[in-house]
C-alpha atoms as a PDB file:
ATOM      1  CA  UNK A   1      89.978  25.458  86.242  1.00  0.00           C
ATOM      2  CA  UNK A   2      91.269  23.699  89.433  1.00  0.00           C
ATOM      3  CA  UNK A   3      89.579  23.562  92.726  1.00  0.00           C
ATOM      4  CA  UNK A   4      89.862  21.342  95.779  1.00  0.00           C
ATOM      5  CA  UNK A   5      86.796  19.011  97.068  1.00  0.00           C
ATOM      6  CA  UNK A   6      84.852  20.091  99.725  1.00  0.00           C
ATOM      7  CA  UNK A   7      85.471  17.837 102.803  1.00  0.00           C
ATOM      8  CA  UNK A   8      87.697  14.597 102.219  1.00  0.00           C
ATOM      9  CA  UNK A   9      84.592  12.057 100.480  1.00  0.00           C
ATOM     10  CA  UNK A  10      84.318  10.064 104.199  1.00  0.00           C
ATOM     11  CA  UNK A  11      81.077   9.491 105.105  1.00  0.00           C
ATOM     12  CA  UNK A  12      79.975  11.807 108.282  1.00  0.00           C
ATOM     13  CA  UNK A  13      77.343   9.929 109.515  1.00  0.00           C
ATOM     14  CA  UNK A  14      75.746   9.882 113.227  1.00  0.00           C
ATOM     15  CA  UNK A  15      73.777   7.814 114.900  1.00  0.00           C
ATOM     16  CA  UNK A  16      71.582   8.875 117.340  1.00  0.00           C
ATOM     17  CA  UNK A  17      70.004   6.066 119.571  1.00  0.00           C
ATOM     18  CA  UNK A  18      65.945   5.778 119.872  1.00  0.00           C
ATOM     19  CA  UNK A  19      63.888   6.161 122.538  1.00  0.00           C
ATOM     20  CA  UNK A  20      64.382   2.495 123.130  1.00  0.00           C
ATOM     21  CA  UNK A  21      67.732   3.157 123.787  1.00  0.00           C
ATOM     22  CA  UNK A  22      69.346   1.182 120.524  1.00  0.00           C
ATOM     23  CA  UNK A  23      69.256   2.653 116.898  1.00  0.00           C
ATOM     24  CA  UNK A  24      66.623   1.774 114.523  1.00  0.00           C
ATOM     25  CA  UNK A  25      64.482   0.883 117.539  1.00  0.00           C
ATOM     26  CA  UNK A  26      60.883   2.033 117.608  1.00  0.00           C
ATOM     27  CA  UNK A  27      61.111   5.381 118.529  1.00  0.00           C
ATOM     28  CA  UNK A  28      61.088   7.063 115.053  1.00  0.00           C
ATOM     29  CA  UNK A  29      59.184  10.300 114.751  1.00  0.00           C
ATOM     30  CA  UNK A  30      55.923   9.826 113.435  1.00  0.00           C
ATOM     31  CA  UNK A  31      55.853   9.250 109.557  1.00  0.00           C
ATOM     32  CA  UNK A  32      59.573   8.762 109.762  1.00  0.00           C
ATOM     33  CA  UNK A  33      61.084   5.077 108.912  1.00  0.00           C
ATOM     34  CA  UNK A  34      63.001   3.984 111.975  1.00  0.00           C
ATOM     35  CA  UNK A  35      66.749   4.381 111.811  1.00  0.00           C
ATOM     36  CA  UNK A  36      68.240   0.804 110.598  1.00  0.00           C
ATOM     37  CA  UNK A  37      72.045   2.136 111.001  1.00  0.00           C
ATOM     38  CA  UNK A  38      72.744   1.685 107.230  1.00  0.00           C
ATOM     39  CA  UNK A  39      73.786   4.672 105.243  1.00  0.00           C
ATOM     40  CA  UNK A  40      71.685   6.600 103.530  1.00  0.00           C
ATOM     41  CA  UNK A  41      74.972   6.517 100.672  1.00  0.00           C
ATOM     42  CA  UNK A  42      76.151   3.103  99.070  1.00  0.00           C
ATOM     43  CA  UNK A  43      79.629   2.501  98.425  1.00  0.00           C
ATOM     44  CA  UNK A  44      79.186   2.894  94.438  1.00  0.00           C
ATOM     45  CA  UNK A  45      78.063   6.336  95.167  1.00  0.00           C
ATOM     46  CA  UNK A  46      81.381   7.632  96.785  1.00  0.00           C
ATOM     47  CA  UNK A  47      83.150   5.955  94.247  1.00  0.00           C
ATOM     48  CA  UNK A  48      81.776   8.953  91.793  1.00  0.00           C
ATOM     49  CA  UNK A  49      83.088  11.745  93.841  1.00  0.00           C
ATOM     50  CA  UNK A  50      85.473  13.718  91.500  1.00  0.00           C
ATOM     51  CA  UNK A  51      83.835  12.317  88.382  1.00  0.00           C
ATOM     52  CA  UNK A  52      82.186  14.606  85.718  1.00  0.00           C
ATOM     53  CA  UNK A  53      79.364  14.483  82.830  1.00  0.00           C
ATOM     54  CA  UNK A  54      79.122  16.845  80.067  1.00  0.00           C
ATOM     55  CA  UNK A  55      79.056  18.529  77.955  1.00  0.00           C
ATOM     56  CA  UNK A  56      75.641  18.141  77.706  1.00  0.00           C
ATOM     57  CA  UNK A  57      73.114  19.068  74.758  1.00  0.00           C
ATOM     58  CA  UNK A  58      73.907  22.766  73.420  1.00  0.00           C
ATOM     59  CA  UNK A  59      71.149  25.572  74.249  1.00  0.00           C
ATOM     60  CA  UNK A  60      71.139  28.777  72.085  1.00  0.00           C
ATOM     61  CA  UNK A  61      69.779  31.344  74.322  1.00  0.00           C
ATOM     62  CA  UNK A  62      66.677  33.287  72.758  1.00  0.00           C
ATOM     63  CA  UNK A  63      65.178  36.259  73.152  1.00  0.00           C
ATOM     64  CA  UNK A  64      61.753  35.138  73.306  1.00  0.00           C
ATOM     65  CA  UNK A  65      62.752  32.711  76.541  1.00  0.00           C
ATOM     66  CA  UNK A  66      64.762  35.369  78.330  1.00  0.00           C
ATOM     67  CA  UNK A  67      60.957  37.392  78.140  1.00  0.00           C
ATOM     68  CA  UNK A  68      59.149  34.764  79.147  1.00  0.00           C
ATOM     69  CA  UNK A  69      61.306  33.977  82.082  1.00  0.00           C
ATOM     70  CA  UNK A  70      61.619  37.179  83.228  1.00  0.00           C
ATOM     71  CA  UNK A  71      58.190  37.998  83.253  1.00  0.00           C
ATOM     72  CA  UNK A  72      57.721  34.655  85.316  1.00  0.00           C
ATOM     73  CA  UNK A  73      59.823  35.879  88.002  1.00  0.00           C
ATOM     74  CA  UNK A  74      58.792  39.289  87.955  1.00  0.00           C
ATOM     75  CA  UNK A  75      61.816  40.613  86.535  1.00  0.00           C
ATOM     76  CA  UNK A  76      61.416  44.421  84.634  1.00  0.00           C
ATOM     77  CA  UNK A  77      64.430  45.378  83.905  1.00  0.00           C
ATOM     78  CA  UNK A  78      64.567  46.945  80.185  1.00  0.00           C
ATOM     79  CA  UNK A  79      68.150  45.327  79.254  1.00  0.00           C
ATOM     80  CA  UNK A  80      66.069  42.109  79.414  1.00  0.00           C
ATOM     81  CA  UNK A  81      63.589  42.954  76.786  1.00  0.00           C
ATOM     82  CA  UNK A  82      64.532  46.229  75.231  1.00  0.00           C
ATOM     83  CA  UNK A  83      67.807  46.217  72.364  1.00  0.00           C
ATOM     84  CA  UNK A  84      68.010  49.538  72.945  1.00  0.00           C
ATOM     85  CA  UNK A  85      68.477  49.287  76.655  1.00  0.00           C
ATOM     86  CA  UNK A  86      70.744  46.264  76.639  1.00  0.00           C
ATOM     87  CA  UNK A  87      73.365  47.907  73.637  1.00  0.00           C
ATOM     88  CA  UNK A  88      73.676  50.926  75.969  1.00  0.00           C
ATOM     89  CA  UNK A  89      74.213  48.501  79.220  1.00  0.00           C
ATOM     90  CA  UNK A  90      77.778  47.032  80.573  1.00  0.00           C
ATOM     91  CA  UNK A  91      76.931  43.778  78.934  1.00  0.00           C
ATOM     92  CA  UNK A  92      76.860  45.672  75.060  1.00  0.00           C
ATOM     93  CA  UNK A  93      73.143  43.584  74.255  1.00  0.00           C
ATOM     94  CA  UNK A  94      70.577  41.028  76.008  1.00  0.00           C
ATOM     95  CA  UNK A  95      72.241  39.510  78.882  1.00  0.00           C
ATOM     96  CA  UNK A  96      70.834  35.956  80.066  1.00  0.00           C
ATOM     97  CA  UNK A  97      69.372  36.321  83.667  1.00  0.00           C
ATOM     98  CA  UNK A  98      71.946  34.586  85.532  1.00  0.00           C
ATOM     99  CA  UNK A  99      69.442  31.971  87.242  1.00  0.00           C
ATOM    100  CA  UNK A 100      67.903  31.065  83.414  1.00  0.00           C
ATOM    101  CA  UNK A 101      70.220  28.532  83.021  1.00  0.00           C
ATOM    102  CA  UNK A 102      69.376  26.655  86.410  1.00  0.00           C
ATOM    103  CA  UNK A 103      66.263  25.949  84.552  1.00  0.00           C
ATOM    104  CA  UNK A 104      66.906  24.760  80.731  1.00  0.00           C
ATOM    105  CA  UNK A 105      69.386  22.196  80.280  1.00  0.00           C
ATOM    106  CA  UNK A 106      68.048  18.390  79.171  1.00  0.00           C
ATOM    107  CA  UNK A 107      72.042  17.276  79.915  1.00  0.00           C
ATOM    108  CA  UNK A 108      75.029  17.741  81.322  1.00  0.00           C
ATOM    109  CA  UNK A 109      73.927  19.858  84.524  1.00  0.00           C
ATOM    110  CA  UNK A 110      73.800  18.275  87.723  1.00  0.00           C
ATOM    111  CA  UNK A 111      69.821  17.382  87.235  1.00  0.00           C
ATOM    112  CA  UNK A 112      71.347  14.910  85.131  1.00  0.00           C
ATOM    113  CA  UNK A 113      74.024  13.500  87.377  1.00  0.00           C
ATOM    114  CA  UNK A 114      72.596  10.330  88.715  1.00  0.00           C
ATOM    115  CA  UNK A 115      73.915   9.540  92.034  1.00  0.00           C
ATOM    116  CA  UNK A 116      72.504   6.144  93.701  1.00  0.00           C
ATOM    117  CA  UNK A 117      71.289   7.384  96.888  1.00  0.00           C
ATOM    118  CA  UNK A 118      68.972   5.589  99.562  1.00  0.00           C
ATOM    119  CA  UNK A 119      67.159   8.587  99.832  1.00  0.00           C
ATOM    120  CA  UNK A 120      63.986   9.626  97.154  1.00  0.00           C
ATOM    121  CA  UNK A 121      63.473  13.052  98.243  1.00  0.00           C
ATOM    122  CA  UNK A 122      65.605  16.318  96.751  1.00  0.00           C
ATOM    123  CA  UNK A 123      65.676  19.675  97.770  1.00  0.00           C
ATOM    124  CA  UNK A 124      67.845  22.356  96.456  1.00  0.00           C
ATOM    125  CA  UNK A 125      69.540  23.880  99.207  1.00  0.00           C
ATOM    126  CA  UNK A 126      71.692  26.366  97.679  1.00  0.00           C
ATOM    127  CA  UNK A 127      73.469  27.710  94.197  1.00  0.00           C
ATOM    128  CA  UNK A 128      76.819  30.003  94.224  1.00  0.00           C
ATOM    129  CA  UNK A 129      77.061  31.651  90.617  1.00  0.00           C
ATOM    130  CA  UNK A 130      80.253  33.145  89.551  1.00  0.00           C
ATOM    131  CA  UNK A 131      79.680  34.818  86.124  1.00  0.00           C
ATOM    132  CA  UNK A 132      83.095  35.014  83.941  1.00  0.00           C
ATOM    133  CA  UNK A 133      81.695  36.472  81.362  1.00  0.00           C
ATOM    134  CA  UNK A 134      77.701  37.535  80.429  1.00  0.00           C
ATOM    135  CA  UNK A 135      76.068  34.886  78.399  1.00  0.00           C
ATOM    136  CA  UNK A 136      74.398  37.098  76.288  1.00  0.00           C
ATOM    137  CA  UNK A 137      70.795  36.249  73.928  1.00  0.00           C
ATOM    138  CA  UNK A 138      72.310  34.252  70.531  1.00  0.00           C
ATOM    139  CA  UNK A 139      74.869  32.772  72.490  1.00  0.00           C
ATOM    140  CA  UNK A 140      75.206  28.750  72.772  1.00  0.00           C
ATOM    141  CA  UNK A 141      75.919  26.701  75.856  1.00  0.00           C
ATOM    142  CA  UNK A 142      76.359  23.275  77.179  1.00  0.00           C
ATOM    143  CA  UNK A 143      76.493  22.185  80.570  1.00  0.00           C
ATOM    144  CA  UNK A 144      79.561  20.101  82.334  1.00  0.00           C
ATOM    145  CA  UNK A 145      79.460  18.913  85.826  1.00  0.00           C
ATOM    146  CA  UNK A 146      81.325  17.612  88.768  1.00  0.00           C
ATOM    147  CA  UNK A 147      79.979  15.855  91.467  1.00  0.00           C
ATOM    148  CA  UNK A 148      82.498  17.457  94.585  1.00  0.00           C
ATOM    149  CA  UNK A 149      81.434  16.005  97.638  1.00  0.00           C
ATOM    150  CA  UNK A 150      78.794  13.810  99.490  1.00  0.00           C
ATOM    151  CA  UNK A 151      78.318  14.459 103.277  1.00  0.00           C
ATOM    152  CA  UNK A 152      76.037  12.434 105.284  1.00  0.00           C
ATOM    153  CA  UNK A 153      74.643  14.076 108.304  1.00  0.00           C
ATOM    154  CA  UNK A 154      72.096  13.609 111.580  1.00  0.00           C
ATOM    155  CA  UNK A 155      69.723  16.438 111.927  1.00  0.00           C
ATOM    156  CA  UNK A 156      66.498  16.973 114.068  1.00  0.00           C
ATOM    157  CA  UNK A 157      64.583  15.722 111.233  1.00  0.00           C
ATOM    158  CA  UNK A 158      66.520  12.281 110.134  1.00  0.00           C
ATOM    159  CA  UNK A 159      69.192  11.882 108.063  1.00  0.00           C
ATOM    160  CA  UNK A 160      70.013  13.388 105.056  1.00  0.00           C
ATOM    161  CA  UNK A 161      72.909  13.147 102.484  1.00  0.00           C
ATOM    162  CA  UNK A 162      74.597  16.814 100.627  1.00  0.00           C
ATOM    163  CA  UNK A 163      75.751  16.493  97.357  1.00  0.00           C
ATOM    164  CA  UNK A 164      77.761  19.552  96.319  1.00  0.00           C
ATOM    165  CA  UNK A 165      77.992  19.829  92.346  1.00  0.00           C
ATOM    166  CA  UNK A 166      80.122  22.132  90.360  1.00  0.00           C
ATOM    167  CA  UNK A 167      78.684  23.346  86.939  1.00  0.00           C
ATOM    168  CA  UNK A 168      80.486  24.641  84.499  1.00  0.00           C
ATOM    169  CA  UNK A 169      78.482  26.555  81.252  1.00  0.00           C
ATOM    170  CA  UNK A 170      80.522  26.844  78.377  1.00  0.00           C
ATOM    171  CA  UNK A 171      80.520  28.953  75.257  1.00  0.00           C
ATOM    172  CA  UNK A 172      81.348  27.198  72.005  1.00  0.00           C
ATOM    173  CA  UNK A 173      84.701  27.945  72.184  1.00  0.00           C
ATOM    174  CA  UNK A 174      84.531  26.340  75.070  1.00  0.00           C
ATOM    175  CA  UNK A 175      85.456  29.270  77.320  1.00  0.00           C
ATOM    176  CA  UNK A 176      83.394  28.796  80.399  1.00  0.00           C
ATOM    177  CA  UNK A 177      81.429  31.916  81.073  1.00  0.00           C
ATOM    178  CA  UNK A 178      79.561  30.636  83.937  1.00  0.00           C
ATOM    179  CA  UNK A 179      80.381  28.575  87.056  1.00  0.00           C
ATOM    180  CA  UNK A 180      77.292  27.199  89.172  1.00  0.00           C
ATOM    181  CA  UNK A 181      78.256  25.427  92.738  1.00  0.00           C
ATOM    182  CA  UNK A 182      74.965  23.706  93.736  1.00  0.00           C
ATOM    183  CA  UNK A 183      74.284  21.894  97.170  1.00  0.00           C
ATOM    184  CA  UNK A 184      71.101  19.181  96.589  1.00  0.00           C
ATOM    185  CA  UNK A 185      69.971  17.469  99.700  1.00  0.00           C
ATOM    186  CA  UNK A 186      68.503  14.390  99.796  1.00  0.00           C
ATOM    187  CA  UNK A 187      66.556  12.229 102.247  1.00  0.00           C
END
């Protein structure tokens, strides 16, 4: 698979001075620490732009999770739950729900890809799945991923650092059958 990096792994970082006039001065918003000037991203973490983890721990997909996530999220469709249904369907049996795997792996997603941040809090801020192939119910996959790019931004709230992952899931022939780009922010 090839691909590019998004952005060129420079820090983007603005400052924006306080209502004293200099940064990190008093004039943080309430329940906000006051802006010291020093990055949110230490140097050791831009070193692992490009770098990957995984394969991870293998998960064989089973019927009885595929049920009990759908029902979770309120999913009803019969190729989900029905043989039947799902033989008769594009896929030819059970397909996976594509979001299923966000949810599973104990390694080798980006969950597991520990980037040394001076920022505690993480929100997931968006996922782009691009399925190459169903991952059907009996099928076994592993998680490998690629940290792409770090961006540290400004915004009306503080600052805040974007990690963009790339996940791949592959089969055990190693064909990868899913591809997961994930944004994570952290402040």
């Amino acid at each position: 698979m090839s691909g590019t990096p998004m952005g060129n792994g420079t820090p983007d970082v603005s400052r924006t001075p306080s209502a004293s006039g200099a940064p990190g001065g008093s004039g943080a918003p309430a329940g906000q620490p006051a802006d010291t000037g020093q990055s949110l991203v230490p140097p050791e973490a831009w070193e692992l732009i490009g770098r990957q983890i995984g394969p991870g721990k293998p998960l064989t997909i089973y019927a009885n999770d595929v049920e009990r996530f759908c029902k979770t999220i309120g999913e009803d469709n019969p190729i989900f739950f029905d043989d039947q249904a799902a033989r008769e369907s594009l896929y030819g049996g059970r397909p996976m729900p594509l979001t299923f795997a966000l949810t599973r792996f104990e390694s080798g997603d980006e969950r597991s890809f520990h980037v040394p941040l001076h920022a505690t809090r993480r929100v997931r801020g968006e996922d782009e799945l691009i399925v190459l192939r169903p991952i059907k119910v009996g099928d076994t996959i592993r998680a490998r991923t690629r940290l792409v790019d770090i961006q540290e931004k400004t915004g009306r709230s503080g600052r805040m650092v974007f990690l963009r992952f790339e996940t791949e899931y592959l089969l055990d022939n190693d064909e990868v059958a899913m591809i997961v780009r994930t944004t994570i922010v952290r402040r």
